[in-house]
PDB file of N, CA and C in Angstrom:
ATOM      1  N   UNK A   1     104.028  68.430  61.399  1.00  0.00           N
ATOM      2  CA  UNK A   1     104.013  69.776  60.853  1.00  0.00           C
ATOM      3  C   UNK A   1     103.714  70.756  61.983  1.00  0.00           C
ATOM      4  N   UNK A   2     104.202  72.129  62.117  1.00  0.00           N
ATOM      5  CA  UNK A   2     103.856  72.947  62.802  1.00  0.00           C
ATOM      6  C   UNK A   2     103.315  74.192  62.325  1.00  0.00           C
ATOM      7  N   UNK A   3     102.501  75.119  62.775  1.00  0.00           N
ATOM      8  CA  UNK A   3     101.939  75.889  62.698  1.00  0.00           C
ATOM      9  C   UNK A   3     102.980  77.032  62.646  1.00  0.00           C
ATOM     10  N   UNK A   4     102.900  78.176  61.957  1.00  0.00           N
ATOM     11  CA  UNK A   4     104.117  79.082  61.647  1.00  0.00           C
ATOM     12  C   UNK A   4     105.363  78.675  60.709  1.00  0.00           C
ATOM     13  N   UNK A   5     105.959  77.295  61.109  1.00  0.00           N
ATOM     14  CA  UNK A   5     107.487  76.871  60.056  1.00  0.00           C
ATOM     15  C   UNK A   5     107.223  75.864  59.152  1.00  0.00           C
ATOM     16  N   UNK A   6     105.700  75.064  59.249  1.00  0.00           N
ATOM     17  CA  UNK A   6     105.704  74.009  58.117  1.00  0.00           C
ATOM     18  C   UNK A   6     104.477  75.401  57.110  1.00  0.00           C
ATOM     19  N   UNK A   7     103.730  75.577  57.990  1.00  0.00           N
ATOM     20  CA  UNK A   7     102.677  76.274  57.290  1.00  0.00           C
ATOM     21  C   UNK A   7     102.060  77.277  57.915  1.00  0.00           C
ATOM     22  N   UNK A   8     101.061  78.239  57.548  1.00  0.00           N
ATOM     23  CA  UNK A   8     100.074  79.216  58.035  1.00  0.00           C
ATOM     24  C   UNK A   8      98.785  79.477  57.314  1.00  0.00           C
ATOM     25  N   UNK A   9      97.906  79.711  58.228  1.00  0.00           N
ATOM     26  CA  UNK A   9      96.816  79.983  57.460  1.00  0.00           C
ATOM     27  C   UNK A   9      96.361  81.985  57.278  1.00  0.00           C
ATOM     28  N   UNK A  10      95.668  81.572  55.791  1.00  0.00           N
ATOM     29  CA  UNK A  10      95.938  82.992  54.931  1.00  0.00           C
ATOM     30  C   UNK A  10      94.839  83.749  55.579  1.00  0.00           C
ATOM     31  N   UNK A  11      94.722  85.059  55.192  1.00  0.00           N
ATOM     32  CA  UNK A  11      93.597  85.893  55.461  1.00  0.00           C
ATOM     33  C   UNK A  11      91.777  84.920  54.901  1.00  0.00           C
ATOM     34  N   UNK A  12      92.128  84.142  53.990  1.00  0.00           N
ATOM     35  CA  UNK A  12      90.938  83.638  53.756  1.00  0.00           C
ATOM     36  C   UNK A  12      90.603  82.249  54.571  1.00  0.00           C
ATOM     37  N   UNK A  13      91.502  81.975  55.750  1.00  0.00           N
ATOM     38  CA  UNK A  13      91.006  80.919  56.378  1.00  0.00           C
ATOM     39  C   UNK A  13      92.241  79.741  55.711  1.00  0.00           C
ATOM     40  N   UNK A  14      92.916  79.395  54.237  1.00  0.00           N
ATOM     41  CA  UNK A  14      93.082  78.406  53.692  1.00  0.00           C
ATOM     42  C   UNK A  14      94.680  78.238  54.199  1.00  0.00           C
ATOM     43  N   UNK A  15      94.864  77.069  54.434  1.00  0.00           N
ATOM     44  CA  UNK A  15      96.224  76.509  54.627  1.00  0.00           C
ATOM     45  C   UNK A  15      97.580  76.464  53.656  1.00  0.00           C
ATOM     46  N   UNK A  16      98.351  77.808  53.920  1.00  0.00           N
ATOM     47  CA  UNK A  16      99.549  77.755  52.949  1.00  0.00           C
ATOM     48  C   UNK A  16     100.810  77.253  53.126  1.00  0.00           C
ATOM     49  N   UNK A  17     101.270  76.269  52.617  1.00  0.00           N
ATOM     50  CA  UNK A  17     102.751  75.931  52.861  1.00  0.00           C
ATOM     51  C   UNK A  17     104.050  76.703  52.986  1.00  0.00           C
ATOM     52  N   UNK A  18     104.654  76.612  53.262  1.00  0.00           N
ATOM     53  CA  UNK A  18     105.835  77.765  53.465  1.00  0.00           C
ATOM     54  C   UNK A  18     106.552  76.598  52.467  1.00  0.00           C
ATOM     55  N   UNK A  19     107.843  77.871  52.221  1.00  0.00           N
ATOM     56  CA  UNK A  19     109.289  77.114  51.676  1.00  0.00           C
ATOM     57  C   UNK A  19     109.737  76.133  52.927  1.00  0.00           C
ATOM     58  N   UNK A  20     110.203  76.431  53.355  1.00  0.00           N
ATOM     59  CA  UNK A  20     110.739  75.376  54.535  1.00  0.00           C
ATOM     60  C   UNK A  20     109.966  74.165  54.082  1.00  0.00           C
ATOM     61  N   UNK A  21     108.794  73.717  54.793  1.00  0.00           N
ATOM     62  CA  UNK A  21     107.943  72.679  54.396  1.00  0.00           C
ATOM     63  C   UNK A  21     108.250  71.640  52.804  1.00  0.00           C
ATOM     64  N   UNK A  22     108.079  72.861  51.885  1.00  0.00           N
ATOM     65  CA  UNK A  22     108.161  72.473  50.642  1.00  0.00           C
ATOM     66  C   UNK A  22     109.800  71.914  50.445  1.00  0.00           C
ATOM     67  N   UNK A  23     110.732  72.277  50.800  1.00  0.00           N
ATOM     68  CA  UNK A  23     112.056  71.874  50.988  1.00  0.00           C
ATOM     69  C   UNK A  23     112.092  70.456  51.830  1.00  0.00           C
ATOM     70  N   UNK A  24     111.606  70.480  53.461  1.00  0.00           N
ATOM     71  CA  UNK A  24     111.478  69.069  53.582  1.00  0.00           C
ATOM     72  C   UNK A  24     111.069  68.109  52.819  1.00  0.00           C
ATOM     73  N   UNK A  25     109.826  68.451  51.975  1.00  0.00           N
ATOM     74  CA  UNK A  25     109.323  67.255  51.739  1.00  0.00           C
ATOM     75  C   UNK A  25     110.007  66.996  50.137  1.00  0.00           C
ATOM     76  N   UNK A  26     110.978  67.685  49.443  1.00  0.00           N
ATOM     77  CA  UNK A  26     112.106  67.311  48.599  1.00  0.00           C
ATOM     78  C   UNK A  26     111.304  67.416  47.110  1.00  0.00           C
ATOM     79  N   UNK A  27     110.486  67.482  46.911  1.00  0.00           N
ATOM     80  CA  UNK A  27     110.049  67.487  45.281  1.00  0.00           C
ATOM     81  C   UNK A  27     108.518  68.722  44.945  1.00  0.00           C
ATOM     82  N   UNK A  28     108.467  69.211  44.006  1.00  0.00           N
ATOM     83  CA  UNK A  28     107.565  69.955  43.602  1.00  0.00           C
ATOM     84  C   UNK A  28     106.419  69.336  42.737  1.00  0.00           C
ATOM     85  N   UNK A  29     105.058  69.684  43.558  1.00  0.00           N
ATOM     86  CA  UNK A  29     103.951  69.295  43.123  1.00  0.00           C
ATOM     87  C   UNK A  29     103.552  69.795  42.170  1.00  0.00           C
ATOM     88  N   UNK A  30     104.007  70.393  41.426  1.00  0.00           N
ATOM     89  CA  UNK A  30     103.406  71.592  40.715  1.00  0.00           C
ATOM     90  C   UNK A  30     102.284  72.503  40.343  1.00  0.00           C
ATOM     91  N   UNK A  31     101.669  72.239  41.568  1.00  0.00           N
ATOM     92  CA  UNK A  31     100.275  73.278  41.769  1.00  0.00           C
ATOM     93  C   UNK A  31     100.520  74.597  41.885  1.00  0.00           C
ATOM     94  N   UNK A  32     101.508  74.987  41.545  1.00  0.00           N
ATOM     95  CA  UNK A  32     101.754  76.642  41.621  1.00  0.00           C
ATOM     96  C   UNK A  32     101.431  77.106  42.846  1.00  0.00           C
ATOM     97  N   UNK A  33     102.202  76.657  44.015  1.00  0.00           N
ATOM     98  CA  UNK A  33     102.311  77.265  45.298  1.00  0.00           C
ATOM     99  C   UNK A  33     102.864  78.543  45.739  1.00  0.00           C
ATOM    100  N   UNK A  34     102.689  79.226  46.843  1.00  0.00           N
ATOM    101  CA  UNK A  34     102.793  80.509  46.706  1.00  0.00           C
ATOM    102  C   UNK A  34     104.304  80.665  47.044  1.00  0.00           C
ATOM    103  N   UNK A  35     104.796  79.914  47.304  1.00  0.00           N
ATOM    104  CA  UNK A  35     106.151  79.483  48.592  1.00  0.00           C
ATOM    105  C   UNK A  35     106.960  78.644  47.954  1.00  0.00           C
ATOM    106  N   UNK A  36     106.962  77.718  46.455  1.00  0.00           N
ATOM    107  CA  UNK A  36     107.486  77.026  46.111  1.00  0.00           C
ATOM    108  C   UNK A  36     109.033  77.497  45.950  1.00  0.00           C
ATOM    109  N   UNK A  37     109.562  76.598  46.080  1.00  0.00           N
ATOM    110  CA  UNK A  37     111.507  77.015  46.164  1.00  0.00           C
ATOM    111  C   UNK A  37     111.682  76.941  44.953  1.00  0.00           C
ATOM    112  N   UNK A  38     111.158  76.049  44.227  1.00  0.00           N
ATOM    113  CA  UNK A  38     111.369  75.741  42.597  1.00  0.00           C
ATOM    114  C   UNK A  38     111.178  76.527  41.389  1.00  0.00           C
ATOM    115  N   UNK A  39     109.995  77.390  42.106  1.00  0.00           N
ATOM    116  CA  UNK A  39     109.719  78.317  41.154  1.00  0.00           C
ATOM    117  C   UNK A  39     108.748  77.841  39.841  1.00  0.00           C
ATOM    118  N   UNK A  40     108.146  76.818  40.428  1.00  0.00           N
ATOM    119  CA  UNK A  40     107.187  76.410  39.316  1.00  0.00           C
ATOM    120  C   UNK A  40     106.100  77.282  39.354  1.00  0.00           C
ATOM    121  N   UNK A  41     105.177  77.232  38.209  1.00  0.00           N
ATOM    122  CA  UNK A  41     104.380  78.440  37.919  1.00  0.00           C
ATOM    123  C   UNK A  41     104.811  80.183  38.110  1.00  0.00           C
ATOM    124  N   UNK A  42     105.348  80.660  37.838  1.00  0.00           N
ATOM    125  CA  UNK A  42     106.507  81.809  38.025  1.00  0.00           C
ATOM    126  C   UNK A  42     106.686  82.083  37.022  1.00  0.00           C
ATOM    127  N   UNK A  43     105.996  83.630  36.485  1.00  0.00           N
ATOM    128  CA  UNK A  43     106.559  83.807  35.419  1.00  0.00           C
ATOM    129  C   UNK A  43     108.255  84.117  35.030  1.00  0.00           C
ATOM    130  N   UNK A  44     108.295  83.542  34.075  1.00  0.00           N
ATOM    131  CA  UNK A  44     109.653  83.577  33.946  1.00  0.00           C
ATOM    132  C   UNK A  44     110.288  84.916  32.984  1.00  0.00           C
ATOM    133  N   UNK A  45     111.230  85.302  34.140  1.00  0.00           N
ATOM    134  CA  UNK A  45     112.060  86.885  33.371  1.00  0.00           C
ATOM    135  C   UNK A  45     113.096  86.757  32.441  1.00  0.00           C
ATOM    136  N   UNK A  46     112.461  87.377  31.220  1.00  0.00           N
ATOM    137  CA  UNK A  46     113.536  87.053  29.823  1.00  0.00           C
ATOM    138  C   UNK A  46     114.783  87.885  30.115  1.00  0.00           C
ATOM    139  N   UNK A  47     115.740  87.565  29.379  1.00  0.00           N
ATOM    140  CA  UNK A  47     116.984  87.976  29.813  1.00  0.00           C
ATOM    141  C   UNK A  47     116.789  89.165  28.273  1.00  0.00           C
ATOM    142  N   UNK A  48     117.648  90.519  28.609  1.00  0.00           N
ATOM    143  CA  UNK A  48     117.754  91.994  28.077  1.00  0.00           C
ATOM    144  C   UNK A  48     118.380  91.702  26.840  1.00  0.00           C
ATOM    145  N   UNK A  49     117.679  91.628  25.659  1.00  0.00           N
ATOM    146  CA  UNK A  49     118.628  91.439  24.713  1.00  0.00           C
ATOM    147  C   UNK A  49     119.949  92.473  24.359  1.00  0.00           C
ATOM    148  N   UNK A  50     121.262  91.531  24.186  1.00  0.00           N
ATOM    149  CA  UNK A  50     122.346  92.501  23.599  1.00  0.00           C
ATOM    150  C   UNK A  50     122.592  93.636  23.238  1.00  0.00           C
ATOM    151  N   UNK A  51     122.819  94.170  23.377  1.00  0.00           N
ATOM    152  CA  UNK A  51     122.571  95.728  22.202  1.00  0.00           C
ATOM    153  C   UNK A  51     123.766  95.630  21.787  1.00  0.00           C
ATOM    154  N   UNK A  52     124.202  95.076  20.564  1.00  0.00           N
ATOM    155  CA  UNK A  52     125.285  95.629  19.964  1.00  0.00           C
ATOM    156  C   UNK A  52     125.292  96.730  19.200  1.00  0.00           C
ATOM    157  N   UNK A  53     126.360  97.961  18.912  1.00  0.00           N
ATOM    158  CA  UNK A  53     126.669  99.044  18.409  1.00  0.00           C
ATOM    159  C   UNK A  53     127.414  98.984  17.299  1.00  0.00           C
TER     160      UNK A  53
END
């Protein structure tokens, strides 16, 4: 792993994964990462209902 493209550490000291990283390693942990590609934990945006006239 490298410092900057696998990961970085945050204003509070703690070690965050990047996307890149999370992409190598091919599957989602689902700890609601900040960087996840998957989009787990993410609230999810409802789609505009129809307006028919």
């Amino acid at each position: 792993m490298k410092e900057g493209i696998d990961f970085y550490f945050n204003e509070n000291g703690f070690m965050v994964f990047t996307e890149a990283y999370h992409l190598k390693r091919g599957y989602c942990c689902k700890n609601k990462c900040r960087h996840c590609p998957w989009g787990f934990g993410k609230e999810k945006v409802k789609d505009a209902p129809d307006k028919k006239q």
